[in-house]
C-alpha atoms as a PDB file:
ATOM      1  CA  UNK A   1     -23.534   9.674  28.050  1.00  0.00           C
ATOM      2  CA  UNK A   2     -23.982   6.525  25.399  1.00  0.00           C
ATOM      3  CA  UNK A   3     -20.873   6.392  22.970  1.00  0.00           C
ATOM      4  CA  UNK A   4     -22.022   5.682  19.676  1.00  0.00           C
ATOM      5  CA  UNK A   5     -21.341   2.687  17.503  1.00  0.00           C
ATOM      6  CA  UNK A   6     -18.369   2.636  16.197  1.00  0.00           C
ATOM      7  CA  UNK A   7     -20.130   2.729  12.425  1.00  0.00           C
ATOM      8  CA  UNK A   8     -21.540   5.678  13.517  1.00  0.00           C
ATOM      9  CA  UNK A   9     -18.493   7.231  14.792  1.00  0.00           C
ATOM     10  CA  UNK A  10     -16.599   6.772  12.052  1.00  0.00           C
ATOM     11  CA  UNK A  11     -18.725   7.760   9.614  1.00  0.00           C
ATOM     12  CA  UNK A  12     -19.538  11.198  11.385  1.00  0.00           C
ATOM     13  CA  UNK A  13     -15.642  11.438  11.355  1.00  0.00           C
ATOM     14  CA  UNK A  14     -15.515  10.894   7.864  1.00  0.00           C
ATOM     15  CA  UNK A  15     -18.803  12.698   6.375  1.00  0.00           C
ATOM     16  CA  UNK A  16     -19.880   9.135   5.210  1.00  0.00           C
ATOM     17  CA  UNK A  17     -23.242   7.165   5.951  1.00  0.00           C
ATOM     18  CA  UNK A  18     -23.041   4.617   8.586  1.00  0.00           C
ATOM     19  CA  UNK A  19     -24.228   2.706   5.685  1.00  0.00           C
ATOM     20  CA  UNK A  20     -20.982   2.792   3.700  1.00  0.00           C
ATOM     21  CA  UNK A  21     -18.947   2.152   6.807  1.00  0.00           C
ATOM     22  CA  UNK A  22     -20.510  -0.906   7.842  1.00  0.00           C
ATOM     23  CA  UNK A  23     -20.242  -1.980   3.868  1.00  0.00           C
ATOM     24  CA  UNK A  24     -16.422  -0.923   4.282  1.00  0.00           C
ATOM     25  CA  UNK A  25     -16.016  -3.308   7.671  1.00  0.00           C
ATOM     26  CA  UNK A  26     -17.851  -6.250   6.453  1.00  0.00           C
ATOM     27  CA  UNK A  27     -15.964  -6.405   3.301  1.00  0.00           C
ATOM     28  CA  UNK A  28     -12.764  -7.713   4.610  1.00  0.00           C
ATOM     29  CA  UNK A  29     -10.576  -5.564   1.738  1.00  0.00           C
ATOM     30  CA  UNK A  30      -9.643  -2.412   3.539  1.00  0.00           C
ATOM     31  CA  UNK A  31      -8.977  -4.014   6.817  1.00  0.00           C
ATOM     32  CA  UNK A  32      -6.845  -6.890   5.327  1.00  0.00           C
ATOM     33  CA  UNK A  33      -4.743  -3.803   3.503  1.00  0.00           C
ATOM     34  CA  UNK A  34      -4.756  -1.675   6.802  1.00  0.00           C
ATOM     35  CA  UNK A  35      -3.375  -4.648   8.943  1.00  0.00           C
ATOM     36  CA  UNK A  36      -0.873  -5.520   6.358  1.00  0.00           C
ATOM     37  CA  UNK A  37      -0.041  -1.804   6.165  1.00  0.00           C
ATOM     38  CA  UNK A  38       0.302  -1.395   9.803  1.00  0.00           C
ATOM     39  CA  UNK A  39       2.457  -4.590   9.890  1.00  0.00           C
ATOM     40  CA  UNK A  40       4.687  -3.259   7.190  1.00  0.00           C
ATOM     41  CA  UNK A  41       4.973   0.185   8.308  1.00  0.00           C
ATOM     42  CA  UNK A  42       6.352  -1.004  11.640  1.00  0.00           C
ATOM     43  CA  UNK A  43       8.373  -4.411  10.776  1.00  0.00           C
ATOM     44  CA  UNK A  44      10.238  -2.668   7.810  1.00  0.00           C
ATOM     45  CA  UNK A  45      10.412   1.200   8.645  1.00  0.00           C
ATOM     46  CA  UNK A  46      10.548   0.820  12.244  1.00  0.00           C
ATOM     47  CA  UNK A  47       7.146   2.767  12.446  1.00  0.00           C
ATOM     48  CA  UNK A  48       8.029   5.437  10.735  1.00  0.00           C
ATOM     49  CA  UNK A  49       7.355   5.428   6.923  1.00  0.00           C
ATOM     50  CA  UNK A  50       7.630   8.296   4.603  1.00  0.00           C
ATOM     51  CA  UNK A  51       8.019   8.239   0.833  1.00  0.00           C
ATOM     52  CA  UNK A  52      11.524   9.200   0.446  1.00  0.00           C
ATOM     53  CA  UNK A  53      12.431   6.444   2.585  1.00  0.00           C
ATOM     54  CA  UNK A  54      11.266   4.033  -0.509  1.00  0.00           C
ATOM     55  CA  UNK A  55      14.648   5.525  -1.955  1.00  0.00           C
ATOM     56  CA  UNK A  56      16.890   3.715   0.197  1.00  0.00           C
ATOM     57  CA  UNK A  57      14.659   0.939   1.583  1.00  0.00           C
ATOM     58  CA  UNK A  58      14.158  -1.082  -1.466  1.00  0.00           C
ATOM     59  CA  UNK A  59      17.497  -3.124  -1.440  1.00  0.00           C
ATOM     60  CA  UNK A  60      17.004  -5.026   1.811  1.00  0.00           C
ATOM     61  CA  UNK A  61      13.026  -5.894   0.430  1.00  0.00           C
ATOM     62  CA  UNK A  62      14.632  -6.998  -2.561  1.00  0.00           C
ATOM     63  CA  UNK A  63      15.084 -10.707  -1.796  1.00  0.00           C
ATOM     64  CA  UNK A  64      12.004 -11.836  -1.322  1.00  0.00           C
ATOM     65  CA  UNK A  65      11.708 -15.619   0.211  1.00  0.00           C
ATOM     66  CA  UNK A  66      10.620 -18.857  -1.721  1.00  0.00           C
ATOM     67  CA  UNK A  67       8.014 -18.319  -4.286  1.00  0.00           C
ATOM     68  CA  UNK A  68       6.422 -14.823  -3.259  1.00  0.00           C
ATOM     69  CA  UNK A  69       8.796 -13.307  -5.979  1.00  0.00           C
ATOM     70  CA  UNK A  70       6.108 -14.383  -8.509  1.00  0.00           C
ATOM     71  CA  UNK A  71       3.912 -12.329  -6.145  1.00  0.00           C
ATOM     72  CA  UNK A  72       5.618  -9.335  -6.577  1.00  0.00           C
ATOM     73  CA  UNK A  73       6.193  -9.682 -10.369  1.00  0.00           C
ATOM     74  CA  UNK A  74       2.278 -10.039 -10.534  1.00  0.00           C
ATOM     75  CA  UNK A  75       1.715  -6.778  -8.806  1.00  0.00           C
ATOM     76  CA  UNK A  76       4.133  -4.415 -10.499  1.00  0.00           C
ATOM     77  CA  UNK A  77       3.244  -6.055 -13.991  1.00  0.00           C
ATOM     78  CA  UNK A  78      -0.825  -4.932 -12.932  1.00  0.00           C
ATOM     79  CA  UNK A  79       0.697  -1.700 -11.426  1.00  0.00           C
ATOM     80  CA  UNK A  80       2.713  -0.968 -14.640  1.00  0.00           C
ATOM     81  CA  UNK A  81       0.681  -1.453 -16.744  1.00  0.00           C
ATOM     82  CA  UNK A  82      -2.266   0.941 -14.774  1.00  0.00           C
ATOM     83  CA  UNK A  83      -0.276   3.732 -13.911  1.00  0.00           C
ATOM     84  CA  UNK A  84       0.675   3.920 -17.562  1.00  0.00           C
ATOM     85  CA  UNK A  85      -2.263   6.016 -17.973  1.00  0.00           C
ATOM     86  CA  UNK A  86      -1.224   8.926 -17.209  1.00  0.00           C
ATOM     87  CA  UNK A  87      -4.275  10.288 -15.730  1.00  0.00           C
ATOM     88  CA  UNK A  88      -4.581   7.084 -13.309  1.00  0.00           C
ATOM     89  CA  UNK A  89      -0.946   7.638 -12.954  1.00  0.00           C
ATOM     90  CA  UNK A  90      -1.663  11.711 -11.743  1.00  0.00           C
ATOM     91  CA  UNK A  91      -4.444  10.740  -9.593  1.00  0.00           C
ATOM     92  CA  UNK A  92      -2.465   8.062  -7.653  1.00  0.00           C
ATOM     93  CA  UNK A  93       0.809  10.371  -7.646  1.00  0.00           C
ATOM     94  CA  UNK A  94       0.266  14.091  -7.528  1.00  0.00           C
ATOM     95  CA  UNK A  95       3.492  15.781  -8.206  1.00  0.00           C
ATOM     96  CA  UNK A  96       2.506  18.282  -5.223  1.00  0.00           C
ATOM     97  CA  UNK A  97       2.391  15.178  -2.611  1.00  0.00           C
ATOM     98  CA  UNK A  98       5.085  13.335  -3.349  1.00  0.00           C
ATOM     99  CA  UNK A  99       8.694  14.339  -3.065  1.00  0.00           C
ATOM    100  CA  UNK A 100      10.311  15.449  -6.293  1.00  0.00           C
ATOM    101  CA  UNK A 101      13.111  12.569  -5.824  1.00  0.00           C
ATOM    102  CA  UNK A 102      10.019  10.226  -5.390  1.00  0.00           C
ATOM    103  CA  UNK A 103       8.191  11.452  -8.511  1.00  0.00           C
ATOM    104  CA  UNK A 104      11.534  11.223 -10.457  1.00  0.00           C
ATOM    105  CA  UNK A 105      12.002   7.139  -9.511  1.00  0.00           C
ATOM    106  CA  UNK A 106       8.289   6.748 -10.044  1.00  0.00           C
ATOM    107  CA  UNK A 107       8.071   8.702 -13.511  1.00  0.00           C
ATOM    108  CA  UNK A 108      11.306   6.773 -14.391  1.00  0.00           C
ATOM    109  CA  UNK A 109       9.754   3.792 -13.874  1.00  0.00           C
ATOM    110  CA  UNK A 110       7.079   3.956 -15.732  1.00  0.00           C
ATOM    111  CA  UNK A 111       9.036   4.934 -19.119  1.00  0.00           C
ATOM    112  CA  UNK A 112      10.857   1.670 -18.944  1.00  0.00           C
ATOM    113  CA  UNK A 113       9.401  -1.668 -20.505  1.00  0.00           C
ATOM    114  CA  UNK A 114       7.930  -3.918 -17.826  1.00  0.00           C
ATOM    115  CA  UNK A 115      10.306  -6.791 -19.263  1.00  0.00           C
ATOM    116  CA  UNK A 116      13.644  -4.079 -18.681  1.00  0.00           C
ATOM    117  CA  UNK A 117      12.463  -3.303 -15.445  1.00  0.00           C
ATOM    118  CA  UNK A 118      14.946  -4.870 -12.065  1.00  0.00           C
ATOM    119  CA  UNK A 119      14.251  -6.249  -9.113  1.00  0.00           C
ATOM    120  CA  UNK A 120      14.817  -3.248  -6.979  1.00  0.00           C
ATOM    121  CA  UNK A 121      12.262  -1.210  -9.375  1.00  0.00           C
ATOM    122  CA  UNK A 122       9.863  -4.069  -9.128  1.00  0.00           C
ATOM    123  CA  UNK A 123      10.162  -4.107  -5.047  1.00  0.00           C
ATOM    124  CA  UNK A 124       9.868   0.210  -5.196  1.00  0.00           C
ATOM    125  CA  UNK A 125       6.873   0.013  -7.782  1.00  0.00           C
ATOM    126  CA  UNK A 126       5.318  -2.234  -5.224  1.00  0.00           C
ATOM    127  CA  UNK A 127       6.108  -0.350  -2.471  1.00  0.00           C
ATOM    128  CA  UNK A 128       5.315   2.546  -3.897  1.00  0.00           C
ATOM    129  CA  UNK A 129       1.382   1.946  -4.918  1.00  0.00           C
ATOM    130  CA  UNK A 130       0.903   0.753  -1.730  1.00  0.00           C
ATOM    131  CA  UNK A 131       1.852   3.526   0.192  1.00  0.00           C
ATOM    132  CA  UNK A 132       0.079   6.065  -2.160  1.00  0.00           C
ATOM    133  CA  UNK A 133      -2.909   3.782  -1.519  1.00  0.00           C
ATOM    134  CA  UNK A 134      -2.674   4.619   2.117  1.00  0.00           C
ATOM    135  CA  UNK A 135      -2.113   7.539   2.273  1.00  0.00           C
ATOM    136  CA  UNK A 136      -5.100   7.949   0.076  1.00  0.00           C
ATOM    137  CA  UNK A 137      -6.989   6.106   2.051  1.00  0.00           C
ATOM    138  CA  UNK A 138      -6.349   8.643   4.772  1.00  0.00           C
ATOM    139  CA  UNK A 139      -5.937  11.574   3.499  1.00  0.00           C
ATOM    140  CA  UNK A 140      -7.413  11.781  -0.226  1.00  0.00           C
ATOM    141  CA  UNK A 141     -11.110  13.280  -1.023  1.00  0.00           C
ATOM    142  CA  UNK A 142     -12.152   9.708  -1.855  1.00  0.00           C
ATOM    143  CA  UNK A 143     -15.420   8.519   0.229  1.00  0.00           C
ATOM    144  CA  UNK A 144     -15.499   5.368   1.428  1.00  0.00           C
ATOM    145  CA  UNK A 145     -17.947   3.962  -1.055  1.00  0.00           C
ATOM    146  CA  UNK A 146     -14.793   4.889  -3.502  1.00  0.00           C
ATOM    147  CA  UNK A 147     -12.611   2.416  -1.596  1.00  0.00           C
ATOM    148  CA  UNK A 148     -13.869  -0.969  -2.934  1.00  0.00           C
ATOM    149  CA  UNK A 149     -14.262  -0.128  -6.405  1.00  0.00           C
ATOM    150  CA  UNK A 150     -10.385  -0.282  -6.430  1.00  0.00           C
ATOM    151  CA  UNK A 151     -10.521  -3.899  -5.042  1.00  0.00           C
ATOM    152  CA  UNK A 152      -8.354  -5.553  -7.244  1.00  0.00           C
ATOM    153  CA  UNK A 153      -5.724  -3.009  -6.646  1.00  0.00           C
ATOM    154  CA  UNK A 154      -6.261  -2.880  -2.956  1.00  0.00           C
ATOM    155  CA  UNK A 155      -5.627  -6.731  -2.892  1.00  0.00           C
ATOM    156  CA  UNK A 156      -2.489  -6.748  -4.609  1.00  0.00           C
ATOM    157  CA  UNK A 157      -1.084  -4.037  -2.628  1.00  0.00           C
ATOM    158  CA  UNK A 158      -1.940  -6.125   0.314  1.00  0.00           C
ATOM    159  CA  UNK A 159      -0.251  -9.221  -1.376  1.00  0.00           C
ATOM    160  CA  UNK A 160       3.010  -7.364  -1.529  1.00  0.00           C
ATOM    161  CA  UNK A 161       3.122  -6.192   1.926  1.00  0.00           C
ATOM    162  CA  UNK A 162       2.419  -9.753   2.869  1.00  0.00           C
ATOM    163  CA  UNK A 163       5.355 -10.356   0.912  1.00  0.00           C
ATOM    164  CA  UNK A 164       7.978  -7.719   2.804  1.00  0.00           C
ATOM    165  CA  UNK A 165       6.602  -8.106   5.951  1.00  0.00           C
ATOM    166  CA  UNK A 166       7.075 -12.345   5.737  1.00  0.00           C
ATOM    167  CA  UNK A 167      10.484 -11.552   4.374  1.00  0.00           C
ATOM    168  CA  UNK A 168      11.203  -8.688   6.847  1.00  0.00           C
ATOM    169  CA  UNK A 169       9.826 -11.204   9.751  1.00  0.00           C
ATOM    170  CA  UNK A 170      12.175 -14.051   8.336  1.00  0.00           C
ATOM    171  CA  UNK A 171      15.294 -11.824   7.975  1.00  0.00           C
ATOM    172  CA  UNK A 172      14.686 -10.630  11.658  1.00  0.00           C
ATOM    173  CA  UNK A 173      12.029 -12.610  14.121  1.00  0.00           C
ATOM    174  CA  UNK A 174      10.316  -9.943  16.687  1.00  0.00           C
ATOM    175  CA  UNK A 175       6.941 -11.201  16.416  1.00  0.00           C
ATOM    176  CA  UNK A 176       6.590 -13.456  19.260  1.00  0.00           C
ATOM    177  CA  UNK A 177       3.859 -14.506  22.082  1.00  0.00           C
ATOM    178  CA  UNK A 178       3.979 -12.173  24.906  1.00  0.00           C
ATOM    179  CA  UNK A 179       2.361 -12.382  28.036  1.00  0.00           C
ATOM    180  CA  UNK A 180      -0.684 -10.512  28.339  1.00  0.00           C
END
């Protein structure tokens, strides 16, 4: 029996050519923002994330080392200002995925002037987009053609978990050589 490529796996697991997977792996996007995902998902929620653990999470991110707080600012000023559209805003956030406590921090979020906004909400807007971005990666109707034309968004999402996981890393070293 011959496996097949892995293009061709994974876009007859996904309904998509093996065209617009091997577009997907050669840009390096998507797999910059999985890795960084990955990274962040175990460093800072021990491997475990779900959305209403943003609630409570967002304190300890909320110190962010040296000068990646301008990082962060850039994100959630980009993210604000998107998700102000309402429609953008519905299409990122469902109110039928996302846990009505979630929706509530989001929605009040997005009422407030960028400038009023603190560092916690900054750290849980970022947080936030990113997570919705992967789990719409995984689980949304999106094909993977659909993926890149949200580049810009994509990369700062992956800036930001760059961002936690450096701090995370910093605040408490486990990423060390080990023997193979």
């Amino acid at each position: 029996m011959t496996s097949p490529t892995f293009e061709l796996w994974l876009g007859q697991l996904l309904q998509q050519s093996s065209y617009s997977v091997r577009t997907l792996l050669n840009d390096p996007t998507a797999l910059h923002f999985l890795i960084a995902w990955s990274l962040f998902e175990a460093k800072c929620f021990k491997g475990e994330f779900g959305a209403q653990k943003l609630l409570g999470a967002t304190a300890p991110m909320a110190s962010p080392p040296g000068d990646s707080a301008a990082e962060l600012l850039t994100a959630a000023r980009h993210f604000h200002a998107r998700y102000q559209n309402q429609s953008l805003s519905a299409g990122l956030a469902p109110p039928d995925k996302v846990p009505k406590s979630v929706q509530a921090r989001w929605n009040e979020i997005l009422v407030k002037v960028f400038d009023e906004l603190g560092t916690e909400d900054i750290v849980f807007l970022n947080a936030f987009v990113a997570s919705r971005f992967r789990n719409n990666m995984f689980h949304g109707v999106k094909g993977i053609d659909d993926w890149l034309q949200y580049r810009t968004e994509i990369e700062h999402c992956t800036s930001v978990l760059q961002v936690f996981v450096t701090w995370a890393e910093q605040a408490n070293p486990t990423f060390t050589l080990q023997a193979a």
